[in-house]
Every structure is written in structure tokens, then in C-alpha cells.
Protein backbone atom coordinates (compact mmCIF):
# COMPACT_ATOMS: atom_id res chain seq x y z
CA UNK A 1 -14.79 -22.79 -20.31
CA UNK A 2 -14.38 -26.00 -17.77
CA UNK A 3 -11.13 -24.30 -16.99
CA UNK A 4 -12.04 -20.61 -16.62
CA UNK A 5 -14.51 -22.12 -14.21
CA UNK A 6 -10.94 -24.27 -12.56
CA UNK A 7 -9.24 -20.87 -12.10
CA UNK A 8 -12.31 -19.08 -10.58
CA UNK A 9 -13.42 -21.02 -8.36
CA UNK A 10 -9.50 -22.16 -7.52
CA UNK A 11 -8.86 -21.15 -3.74
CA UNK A 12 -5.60 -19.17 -3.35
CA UNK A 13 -3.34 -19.37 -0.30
CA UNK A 14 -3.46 -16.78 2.49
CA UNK A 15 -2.42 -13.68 0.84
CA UNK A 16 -0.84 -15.01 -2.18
CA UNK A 17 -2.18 -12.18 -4.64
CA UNK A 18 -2.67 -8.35 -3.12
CA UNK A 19 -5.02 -6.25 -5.58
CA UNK A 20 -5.50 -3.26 -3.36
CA UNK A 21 -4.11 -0.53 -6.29
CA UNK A 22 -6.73 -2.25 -8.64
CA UNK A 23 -9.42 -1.18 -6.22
CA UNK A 24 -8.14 2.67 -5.56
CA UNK A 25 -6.48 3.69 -8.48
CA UNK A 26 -8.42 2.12 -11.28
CA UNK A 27 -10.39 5.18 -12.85
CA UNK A 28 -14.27 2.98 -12.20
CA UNK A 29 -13.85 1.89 -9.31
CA UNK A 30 -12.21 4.40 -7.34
CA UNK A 31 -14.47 7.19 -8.49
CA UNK A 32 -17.16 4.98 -6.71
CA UNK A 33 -15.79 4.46 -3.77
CA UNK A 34 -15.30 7.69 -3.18
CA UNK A 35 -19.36 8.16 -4.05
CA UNK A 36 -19.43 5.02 -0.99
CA UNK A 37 -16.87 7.41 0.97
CA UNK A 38 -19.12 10.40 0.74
CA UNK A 39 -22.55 8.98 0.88
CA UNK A 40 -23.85 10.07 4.20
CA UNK A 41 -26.87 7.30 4.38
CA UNK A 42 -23.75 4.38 4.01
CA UNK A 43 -21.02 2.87 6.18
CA UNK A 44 -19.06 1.39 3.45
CA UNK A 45 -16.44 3.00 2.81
CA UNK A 46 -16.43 5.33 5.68
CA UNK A 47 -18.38 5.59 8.52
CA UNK A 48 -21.36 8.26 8.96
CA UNK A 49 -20.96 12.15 9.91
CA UNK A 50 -22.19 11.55 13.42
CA UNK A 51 -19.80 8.34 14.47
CA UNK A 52 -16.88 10.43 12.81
CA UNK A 53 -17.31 13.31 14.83
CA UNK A 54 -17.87 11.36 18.06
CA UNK A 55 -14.41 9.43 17.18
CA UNK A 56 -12.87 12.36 16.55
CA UNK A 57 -14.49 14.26 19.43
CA UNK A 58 -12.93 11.41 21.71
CA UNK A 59 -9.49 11.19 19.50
CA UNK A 60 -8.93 15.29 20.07
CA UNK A 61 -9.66 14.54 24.19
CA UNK A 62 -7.76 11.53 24.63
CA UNK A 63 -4.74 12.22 22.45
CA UNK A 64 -4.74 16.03 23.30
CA UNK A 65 -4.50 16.94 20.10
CA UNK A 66 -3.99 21.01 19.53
CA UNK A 67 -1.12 23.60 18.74
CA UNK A 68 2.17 21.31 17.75
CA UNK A 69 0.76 18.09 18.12
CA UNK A 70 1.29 15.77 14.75
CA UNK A 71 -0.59 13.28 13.55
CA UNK A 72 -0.25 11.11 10.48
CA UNK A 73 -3.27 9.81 8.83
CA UNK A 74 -2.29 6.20 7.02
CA UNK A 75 -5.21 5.64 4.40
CA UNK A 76 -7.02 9.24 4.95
CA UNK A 77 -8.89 8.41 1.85
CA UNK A 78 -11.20 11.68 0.66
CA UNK A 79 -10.28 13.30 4.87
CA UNK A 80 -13.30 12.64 6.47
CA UNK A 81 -10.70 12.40 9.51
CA UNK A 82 -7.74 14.60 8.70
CA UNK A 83 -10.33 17.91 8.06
CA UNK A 84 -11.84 17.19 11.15
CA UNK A 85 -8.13 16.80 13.04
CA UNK A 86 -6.92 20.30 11.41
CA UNK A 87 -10.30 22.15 13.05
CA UNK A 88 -8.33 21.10 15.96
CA UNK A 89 -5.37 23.39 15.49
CA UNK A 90 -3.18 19.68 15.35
CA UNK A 91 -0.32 20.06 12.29
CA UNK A 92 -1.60 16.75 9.97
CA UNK A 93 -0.73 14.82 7.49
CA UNK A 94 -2.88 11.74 5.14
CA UNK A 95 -1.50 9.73 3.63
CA UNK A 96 -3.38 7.77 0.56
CA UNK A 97 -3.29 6.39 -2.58
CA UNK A 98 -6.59 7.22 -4.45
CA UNK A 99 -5.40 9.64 -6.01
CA UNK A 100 -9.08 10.71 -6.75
CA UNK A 101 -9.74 10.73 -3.03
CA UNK A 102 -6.39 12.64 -1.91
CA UNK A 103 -7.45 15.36 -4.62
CA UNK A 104 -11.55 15.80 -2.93
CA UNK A 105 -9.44 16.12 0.03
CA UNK A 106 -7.01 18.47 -1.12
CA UNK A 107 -9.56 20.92 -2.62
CA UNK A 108 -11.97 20.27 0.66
CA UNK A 109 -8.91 21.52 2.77
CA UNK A 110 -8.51 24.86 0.71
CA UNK A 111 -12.26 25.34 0.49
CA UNK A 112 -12.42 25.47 4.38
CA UNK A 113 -8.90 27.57 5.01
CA UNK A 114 -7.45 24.27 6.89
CA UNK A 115 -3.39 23.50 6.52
CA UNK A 116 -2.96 20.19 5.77
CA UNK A 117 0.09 17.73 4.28
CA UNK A 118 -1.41 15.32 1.44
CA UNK A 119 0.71 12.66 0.56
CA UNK A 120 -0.98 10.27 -2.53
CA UNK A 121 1.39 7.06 -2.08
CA UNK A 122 0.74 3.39 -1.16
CA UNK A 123 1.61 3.76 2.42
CA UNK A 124 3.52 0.63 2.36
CA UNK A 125 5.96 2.64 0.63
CA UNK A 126 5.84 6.28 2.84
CA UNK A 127 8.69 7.71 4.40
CA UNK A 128 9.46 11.11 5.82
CA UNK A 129 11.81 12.41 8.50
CA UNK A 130 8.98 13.84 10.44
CA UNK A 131 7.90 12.46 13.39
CA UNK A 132 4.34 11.95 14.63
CA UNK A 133 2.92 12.00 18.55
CA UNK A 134 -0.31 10.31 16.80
CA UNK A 135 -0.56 7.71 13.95
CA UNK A 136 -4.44 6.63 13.19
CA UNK A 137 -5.22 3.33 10.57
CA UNK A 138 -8.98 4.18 10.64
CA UNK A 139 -11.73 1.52 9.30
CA UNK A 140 -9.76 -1.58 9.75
CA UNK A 141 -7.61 -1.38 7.17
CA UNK A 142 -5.00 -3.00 9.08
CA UNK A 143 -6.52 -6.24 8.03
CA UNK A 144 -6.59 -6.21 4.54
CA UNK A 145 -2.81 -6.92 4.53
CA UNK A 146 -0.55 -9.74 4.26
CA UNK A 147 1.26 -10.72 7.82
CA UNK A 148 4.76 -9.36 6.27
CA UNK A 149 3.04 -5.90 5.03
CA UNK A 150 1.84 -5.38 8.77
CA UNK A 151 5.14 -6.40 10.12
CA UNK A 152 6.68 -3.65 8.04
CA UNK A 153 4.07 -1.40 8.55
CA UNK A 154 3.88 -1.66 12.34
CA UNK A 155 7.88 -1.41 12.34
CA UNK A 156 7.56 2.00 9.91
CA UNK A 157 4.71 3.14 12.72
CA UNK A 158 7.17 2.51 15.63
CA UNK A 159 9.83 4.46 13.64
CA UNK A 160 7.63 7.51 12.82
CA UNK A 161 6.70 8.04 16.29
CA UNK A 162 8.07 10.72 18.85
CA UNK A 163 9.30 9.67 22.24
CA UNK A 164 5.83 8.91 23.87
CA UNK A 165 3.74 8.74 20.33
CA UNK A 166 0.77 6.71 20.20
CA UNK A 167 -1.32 4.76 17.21
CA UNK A 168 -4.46 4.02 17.31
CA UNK A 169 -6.21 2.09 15.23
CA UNK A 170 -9.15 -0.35 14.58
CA UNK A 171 -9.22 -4.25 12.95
CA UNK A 172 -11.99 -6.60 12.57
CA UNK A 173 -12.92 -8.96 15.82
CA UNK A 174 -13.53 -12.74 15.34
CA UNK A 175 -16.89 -12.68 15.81
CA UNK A 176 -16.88 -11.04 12.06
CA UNK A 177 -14.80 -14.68 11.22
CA UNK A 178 -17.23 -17.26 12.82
CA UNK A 179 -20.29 -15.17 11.15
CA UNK A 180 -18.66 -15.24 7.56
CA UNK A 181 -19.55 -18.31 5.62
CA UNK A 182 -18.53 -19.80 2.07
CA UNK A 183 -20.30 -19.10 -0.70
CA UNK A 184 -19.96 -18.88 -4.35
CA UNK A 185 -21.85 -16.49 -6.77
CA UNK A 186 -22.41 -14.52 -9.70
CA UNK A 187 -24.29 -12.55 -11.26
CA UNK A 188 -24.37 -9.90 -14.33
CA UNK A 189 -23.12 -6.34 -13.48
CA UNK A 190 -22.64 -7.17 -9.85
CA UNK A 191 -22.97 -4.63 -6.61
CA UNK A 192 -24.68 -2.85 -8.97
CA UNK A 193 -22.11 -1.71 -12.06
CA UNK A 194 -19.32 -0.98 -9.29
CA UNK A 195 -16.86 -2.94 -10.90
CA UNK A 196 -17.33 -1.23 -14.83
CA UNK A 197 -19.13 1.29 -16.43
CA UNK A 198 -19.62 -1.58 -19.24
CA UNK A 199 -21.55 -4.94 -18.94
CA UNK A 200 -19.73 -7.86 -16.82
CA UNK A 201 -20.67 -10.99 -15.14
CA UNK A 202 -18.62 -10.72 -11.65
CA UNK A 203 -18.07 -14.02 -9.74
CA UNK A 204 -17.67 -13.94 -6.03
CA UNK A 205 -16.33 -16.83 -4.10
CA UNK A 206 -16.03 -16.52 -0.53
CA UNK A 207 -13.26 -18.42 1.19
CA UNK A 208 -12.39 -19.00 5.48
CA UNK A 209 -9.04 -19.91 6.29
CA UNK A 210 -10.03 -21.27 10.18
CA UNK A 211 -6.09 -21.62 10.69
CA UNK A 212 -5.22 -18.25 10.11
CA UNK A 213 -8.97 -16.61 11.13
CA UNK A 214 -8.96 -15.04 7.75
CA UNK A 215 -11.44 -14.68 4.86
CA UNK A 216 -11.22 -13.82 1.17
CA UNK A 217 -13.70 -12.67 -1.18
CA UNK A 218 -12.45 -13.03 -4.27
CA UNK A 219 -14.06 -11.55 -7.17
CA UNK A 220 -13.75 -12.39 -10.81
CA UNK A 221 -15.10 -9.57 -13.02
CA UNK A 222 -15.62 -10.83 -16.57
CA UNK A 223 -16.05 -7.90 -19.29
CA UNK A 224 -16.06 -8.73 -23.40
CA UNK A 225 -12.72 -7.22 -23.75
CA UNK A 226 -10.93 -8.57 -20.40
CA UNK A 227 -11.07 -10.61 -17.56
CA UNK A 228 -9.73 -9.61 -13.84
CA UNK A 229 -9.34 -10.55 -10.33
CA UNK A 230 -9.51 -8.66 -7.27
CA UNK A 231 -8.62 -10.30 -3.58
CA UNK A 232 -10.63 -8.92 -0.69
CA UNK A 233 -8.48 -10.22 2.31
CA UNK A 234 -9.45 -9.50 5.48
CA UNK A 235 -7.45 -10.64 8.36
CA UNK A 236 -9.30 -10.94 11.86
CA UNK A 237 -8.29 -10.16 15.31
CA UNK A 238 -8.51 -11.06 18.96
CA UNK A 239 -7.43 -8.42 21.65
CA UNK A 240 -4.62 -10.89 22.48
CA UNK A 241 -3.69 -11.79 18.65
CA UNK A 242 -3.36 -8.01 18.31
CA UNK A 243 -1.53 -7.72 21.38
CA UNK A 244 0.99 -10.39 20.34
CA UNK A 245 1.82 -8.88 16.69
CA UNK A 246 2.32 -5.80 17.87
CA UNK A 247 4.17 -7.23 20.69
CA UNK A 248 7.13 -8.78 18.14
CA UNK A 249 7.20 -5.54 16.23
CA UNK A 250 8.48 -3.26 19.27
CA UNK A 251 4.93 -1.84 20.00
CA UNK A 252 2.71 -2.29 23.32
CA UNK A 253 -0.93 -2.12 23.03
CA UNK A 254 -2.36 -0.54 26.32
CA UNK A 255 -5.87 0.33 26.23
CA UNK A 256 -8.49 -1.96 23.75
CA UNK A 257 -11.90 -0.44 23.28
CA UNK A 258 -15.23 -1.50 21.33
CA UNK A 259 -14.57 1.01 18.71
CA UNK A 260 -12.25 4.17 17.53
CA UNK A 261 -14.66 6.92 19.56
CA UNK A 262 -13.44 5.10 22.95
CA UNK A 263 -16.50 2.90 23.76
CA UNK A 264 -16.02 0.11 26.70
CA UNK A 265 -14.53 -3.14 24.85
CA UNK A 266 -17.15 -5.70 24.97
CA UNK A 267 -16.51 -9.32 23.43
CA UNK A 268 -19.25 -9.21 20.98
CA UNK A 269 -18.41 -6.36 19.32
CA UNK A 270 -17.82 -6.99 15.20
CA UNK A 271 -14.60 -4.75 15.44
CA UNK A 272 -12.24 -3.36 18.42
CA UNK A 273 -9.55 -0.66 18.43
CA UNK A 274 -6.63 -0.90 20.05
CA UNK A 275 -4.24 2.31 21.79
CA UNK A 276 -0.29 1.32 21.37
CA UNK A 277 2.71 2.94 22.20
């Protein structure tokens, strides 16, 4: 037991273990996220009807999108985003890989007579020979990956775009760093039975990395018949961190607002998007 307790409470280095598939494609867990993705009262998973609507209200304006404009959706999840882009007349594509949530989307985009390209694939991994005038990360996403995975990401992003493309997307600030402290917990069937539909005992430790303004929650989910792990990274952002990776990965950020419906940048704000070309 003294060295189960060792290994949970052991703190890992800066993205040494990525977990993300155990999160969206185990049967549980991804069936309630997309419960998180859908529920209207939450901003979990996804934000709530009205913000969505006033992003994408501001996205269709700013971008232009309409008749032969593209856009490419990287982690569309259940397309809360992507239906919403289609009403626009824009030619889209999602990309996720839930395959629970591609599949709500999927039957949500027949039910309402909208034409619209589902791809259910780590997006690490996506290719195509299309090309896209607008590529959205929505939700921060951005920061749950390792320094080398957004490297290759933002160099896949540059590569998908058209002459004059844009991506917009959103990442967490470093106010959300400074405000996140260490802690270590447990407790039986933890955030409420989201990790199993059986009885566990889930251990969270919370770690900061100050160097590399990033934070782990690591959780240790502890059923009678197994044991597992799941890392939580999230990496966090100033405007001119953001500016500066995208910067050595052929990109130029050009606008940086307070969120991903267009709203003045102000220096408080938990999260930021930026608009890069």
C-alpha cells in the first residue's frame, strides 16, 4: 500500500504521460461528457447555447463565412459549432475523436438537412488535401497538449490553410495559473460516478509547474478489478507566449481578444483567443 500511495502521489514531468483517448473514447466516460457537452445549465464541456451563438454570430461576420468558404473544425466534439457554421451556407468539416460525440453530431446534421464532413480521428493524426480559409480549436483545447503536439499541430494548421486562411482559436490566460493551487484528494466515486459506472475511490493530486506556467491534475481512479491514471494537462498562455509559439511555427497572430465571440482583450480575463494567419 506505502507504495501505491509512492506512485500516486509521485509528480510526473511536464507532459510525460498524455491520456486524452482514455477520456473520449472509453465507453463511461465519454458517454458523460457528452451528457457535460449537451447540458444546457453547464460550461464544462462546452459552453452554453447563448455564448455559442454569439461566438458564432461574430465568427460568421468576421471570417465572412458563406457560399465556398471552408472551415475545419479541430475537436468539434458532439457540433455545437460545426451545425451552427453549416446554417451559414460555409462547406465544413469536424474533426473528433469521440466517436460517441462525432455520431450525436452526425445524426444532428441529417436531422436538420445540414451537409457536413465528419471525420472521427485524433486530430494529431488528420490529413486531407483540402484546404481551409478558416481553422477553429474551440474551448482551449490547445492547451491540453504537449509543446511538440502543438508544434506539429500548428505546422499541420499552417499547411491546411488557403492563401490568406485564418485560425482562430482560444487557450487558457495566466491568471487561470496563479489562481490554481496544489492540492491532494480523494474521495469514493468521485465527480460524482464520472469516472465508472462501478464503485472507485479516485485520487486527485493537483500539481503547478511555475517554470513552464502549467498545471496537472492527475487523477488516480481505483476500481476492485483495475487501477488507472488519467493526466489533465493544461498548458497556460500569455498574449506574447502565444504570439511567440506561433511565431516559430510559420504563423502570425494579429488580433487577441477576451474570448472566441470577439470581446475587447482585457488582462484579467481567465482565457483569450487569438486570430492568426
Amino acid at each position: 500500500m506505502y507504495e501505491d500511495l509512492l506512485e500516486i502521489n509521485a509528480r510526473p514531468k511536464p507532459f510525460e504521460y498524455y491520456t486524452a483517448s482514455d477520456l473520449w473514447t472509453d465507453e463511461h466516460t465519454s458517454k458523460k461528457m457528452l451528457e457535460y457537452h449537451l447540458n444546457e445549465s453547464l460550461d464544462l464541456a462546452s459552453r452554453n447555447p447563448e455564448s455559442i451563438d454569439r461566438s458564432v454570430s461574430w465568427i460568421v461576420s468576421r471570417f465572412g463565412l458563406g457560399e465556398s468558404f471552408a472551415v475545419a473544425d479541430f475537436g468539434c466534439g458532439p457540433g455545437l459549432y460545426t451545425t451552427r457554421f453549416a446554417k451559414s451556407g460555409a462547406d465544413v468539416l469536424g474533426i473528433d475523436f469521440s466517436e460517441r460525440s462525432i455520431r450525436y453530431a452526425q445524426e444532428t446534421a441529417k436531422r436538420e438537412g445540414l451537409s457536413i464532413d465528419y471525420v472521427c480521428q485524433d486530430y494529431l493524426a488528420f490529413e486531407t488535401d483540402k484546404r481551409f480559409d478558416l481553422i477553429t480549436m474551440i474551448w482551449c483545447d490547445f492547451c491540453a497538449l504537449s509543446p511538440t503536439q502543438r508544434s506539429e499541430l500548428l505546422g499541420k494548421f499552417r499547411k491546411l490553410l488557403t492563401d490568406g486562411g485564418s485560425v482562430l482559436m482560444d487557450v487558457h490566460s495566466l491568471n487561470v495559473f496563479e489562481q490554481k493551487k496544489e492540492t491532494a484528494t480523494y474521495e469514493l466515486n468521485q465527480l460524482d460516478g464520472f469516472w465508472s459506472p462501478n464503485q472507485y475511490y479516485g485520487f486527485l493530486n493537483s500539481f503547478k509547474y511555475e517554470d513552464e506556467k502549467v498545471f496537472l491534475d492527475k487523477y488516480t481512479i481505483i476500481e476492485q478489478t483495475r487501477t488507472r491514471t488519467v493526466y489533465n494537462w493544461i498548458q497556460c498562455f500569455s498574449p506574447e507566449s502565444i504570439r511567440a509559439e506561433f511565431a516559430e511555427n510559420g504563423l502570425v497572430v494579429e488580433e487577441v481578444f477576451s474570448d472566441v465571440a470577439g470581446a475587447q482583450f482585457l488582462p484579467d480575463s481567465a482565457e483569450f483567443a487569438v486570430v492568426a494567419h
